[in-house]
C-alpha atoms as a PDB file:
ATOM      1  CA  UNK A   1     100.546  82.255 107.654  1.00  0.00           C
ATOM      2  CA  UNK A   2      99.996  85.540 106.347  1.00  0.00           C
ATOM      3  CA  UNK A   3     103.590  86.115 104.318  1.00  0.00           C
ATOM      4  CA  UNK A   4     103.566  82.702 103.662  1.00  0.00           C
ATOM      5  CA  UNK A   5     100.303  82.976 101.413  1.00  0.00           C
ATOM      6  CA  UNK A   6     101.803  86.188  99.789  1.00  0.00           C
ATOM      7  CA  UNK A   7     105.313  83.778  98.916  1.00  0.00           C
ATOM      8  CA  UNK A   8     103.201  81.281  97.044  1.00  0.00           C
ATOM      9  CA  UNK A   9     100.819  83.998  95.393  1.00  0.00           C
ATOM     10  CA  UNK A  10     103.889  86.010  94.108  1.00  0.00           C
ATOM     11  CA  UNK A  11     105.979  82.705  93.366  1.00  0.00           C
ATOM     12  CA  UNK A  12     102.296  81.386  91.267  1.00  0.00           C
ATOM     13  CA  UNK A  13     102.265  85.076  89.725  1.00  0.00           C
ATOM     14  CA  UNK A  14     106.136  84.574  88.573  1.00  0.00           C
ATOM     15  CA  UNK A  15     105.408  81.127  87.049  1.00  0.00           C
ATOM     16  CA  UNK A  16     102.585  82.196  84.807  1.00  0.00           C
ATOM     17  CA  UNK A  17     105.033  83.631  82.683  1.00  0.00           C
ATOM     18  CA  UNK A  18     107.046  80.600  82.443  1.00  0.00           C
ATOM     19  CA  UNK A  19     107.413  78.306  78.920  1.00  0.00           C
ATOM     20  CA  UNK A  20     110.897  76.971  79.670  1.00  0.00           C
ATOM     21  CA  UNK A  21     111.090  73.351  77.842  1.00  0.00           C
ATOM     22  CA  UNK A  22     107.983  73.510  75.926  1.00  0.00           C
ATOM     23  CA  UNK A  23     105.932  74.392  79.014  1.00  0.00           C
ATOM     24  CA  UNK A  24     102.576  76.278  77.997  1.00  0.00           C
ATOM     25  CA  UNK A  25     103.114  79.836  79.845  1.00  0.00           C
ATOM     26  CA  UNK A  26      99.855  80.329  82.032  1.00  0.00           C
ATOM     27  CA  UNK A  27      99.123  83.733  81.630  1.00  0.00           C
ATOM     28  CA  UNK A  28      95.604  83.676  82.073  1.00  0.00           C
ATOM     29  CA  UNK A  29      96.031  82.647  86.014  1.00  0.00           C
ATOM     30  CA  UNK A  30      96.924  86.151  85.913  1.00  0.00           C
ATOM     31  CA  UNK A  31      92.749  86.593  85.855  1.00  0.00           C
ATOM     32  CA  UNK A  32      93.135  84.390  89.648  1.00  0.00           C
ATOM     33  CA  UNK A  33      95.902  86.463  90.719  1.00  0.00           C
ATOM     34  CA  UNK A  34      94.990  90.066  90.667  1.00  0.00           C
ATOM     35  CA  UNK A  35      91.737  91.425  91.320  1.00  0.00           C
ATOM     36  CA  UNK A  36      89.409  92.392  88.250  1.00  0.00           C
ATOM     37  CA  UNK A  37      89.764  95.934  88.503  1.00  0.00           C
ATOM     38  CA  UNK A  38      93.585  95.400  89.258  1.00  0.00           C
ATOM     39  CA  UNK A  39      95.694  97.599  87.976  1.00  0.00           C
ATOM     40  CA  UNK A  40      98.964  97.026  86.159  1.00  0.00           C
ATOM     41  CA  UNK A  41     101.561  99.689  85.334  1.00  0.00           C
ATOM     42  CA  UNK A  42     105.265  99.284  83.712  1.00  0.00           C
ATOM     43  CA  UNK A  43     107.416 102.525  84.653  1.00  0.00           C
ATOM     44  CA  UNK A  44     110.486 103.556  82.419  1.00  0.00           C
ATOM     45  CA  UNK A  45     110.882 105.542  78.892  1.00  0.00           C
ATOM     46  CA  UNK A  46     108.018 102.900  77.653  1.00  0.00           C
ATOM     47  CA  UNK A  47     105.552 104.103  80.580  1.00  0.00           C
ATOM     48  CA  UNK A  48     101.642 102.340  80.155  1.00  0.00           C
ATOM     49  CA  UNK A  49      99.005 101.768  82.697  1.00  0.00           C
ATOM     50  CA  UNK A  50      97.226  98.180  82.184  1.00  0.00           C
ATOM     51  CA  UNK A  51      93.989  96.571  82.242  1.00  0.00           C
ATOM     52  CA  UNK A  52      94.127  93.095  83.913  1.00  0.00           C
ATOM     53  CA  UNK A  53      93.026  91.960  80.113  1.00  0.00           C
ATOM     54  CA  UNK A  54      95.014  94.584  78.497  1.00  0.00           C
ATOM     55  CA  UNK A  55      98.273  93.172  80.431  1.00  0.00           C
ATOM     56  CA  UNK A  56      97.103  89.509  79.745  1.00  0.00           C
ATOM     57  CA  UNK A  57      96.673  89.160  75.757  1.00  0.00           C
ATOM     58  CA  UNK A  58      99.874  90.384  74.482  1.00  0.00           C
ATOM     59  CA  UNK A  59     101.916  88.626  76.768  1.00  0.00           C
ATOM     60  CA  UNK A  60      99.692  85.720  75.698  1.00  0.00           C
ATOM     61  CA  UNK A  61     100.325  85.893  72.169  1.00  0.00           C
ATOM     62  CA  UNK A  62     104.035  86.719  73.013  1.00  0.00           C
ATOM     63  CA  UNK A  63     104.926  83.184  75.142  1.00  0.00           C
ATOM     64  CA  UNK A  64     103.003  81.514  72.560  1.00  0.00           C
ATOM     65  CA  UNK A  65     103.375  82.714  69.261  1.00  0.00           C
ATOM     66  CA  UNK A  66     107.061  81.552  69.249  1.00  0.00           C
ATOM     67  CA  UNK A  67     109.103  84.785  69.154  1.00  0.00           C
ATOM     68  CA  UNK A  68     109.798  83.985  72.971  1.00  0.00           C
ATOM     69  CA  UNK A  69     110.488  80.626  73.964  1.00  0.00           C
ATOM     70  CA  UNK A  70     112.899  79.394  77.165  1.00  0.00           C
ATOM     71  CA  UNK A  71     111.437  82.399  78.801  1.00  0.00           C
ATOM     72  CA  UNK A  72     111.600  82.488  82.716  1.00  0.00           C
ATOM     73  CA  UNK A  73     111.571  85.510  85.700  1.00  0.00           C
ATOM     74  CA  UNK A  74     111.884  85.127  89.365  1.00  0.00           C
ATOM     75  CA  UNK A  75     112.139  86.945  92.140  1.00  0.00           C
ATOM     76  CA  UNK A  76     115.674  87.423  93.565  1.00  0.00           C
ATOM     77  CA  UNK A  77     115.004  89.276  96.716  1.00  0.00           C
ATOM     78  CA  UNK A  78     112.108  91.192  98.636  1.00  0.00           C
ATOM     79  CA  UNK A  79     110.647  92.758 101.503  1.00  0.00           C
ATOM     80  CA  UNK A  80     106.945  92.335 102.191  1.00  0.00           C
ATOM     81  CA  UNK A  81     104.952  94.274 104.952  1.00  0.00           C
ATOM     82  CA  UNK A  82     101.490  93.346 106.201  1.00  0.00           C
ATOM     83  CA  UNK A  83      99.375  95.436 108.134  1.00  0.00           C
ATOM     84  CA  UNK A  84      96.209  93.611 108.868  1.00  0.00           C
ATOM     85  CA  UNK A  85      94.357  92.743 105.375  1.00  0.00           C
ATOM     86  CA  UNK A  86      96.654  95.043 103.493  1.00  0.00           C
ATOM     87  CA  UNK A  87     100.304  93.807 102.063  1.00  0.00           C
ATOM     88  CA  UNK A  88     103.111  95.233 100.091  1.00  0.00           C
ATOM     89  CA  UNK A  89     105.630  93.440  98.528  1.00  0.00           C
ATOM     90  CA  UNK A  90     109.167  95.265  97.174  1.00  0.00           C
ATOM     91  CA  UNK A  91     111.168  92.987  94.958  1.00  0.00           C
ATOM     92  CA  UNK A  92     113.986  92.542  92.798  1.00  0.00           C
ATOM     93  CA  UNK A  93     113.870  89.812  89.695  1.00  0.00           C
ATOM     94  CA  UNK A  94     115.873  88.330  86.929  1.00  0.00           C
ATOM     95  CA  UNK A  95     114.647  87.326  83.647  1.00  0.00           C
ATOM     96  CA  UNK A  96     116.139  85.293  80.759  1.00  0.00           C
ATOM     97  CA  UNK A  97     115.134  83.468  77.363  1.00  0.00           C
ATOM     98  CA  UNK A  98     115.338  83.878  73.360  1.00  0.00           C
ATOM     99  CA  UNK A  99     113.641  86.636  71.706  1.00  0.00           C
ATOM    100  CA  UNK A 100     113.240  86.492  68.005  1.00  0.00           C
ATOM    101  CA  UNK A 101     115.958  83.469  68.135  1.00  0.00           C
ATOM    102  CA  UNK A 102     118.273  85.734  70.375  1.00  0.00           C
ATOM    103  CA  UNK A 103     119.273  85.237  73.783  1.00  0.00           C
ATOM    104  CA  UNK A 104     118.893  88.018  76.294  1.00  0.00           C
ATOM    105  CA  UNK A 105     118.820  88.315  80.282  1.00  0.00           C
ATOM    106  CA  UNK A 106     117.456  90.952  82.353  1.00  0.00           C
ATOM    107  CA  UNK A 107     115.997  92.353  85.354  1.00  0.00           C
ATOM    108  CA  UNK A 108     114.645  95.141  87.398  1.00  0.00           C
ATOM    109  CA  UNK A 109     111.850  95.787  90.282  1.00  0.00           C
ATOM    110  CA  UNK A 110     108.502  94.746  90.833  1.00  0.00           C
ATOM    111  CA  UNK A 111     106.110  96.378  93.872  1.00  0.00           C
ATOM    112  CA  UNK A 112     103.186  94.244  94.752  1.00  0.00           C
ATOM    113  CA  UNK A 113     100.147  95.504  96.639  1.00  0.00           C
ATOM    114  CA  UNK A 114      98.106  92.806  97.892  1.00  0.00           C
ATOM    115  CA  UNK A 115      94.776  93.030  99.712  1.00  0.00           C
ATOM    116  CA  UNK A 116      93.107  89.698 101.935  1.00  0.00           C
ATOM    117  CA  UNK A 117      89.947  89.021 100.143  1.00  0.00           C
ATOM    118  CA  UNK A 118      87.043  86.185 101.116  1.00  0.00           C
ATOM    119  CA  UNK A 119      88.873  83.935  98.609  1.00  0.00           C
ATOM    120  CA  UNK A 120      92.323  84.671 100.104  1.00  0.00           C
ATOM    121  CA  UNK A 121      95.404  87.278  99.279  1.00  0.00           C
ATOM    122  CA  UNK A 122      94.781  88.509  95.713  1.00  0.00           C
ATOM    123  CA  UNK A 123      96.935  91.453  93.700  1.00  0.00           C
ATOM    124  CA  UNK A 124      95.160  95.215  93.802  1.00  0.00           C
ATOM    125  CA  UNK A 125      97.967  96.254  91.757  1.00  0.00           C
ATOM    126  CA  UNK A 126     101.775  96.309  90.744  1.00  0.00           C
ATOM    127  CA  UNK A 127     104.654  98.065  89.079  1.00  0.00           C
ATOM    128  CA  UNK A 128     107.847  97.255  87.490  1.00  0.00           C
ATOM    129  CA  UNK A 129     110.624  98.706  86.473  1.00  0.00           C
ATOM    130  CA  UNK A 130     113.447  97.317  84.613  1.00  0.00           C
ATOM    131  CA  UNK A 131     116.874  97.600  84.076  1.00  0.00           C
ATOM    132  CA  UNK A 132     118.487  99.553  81.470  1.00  0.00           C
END
């Protein structure tokens, strides 16, 4: 039941990006997903360590501001290991939409470490890295 829980948390935490056909992007579930203390970090040449909030409001502002519209990710692979009330999740994902009225695809590598709380699996923290 276990991985099964993890597939709909990480499949929930891929949607809340998502404002294909209009759709409002849910961003804010984000506050659900990972814990409060969670903590985000996006590797590469542009390297930052996030805040749950800090990650939150410009992605926010982004999906609904109208500078990114069509805008979907998902996971195209992955390899999860649990070990009792500890998970980690190893993934590969696409990406596409219009930024700034321009089309663009991409994609890259998430990590996912998820921890079994009272309220059920939540994120303690990821990583991604994309494609140059």
């Amino acid at each position: 039941m276990s991985k099964i829980e993890i597939d709909v948390a990480t499949a929930e935490f891929f949607d809340a990006f998502d404002n294909r056909g209009g759709k409002a992007a849910d961003v804010a579930r984000i506050r659900r997903l990972v814990l409060p203390s969670g903590v985000i970090v996006k590797t590469g040449p542009e390297f930052e360590v996030y805040t749950v909030d800090a990650f939150i409001e410009p992605r926010q502002r982004l999906l609904t501001d109208g500078r990114l519209v069509e805008f979907s990710e998902w996971e195209i692979s992955e390899q999860t290991e649990i070990a009792g009330d500890i998970a980690s999740r190893f993934g590969e994902y696409r990406k596409s939409g219009i930024l700034d009225g321009e089309p663009f695809e991409g994609g890259g590598t998430k990590t996912i470490q998820f921890v079994r709380t009272p309220e059920g699996w939540r994120i303690a923290a990821f990583a991604w890295y994309d494609q140059p």
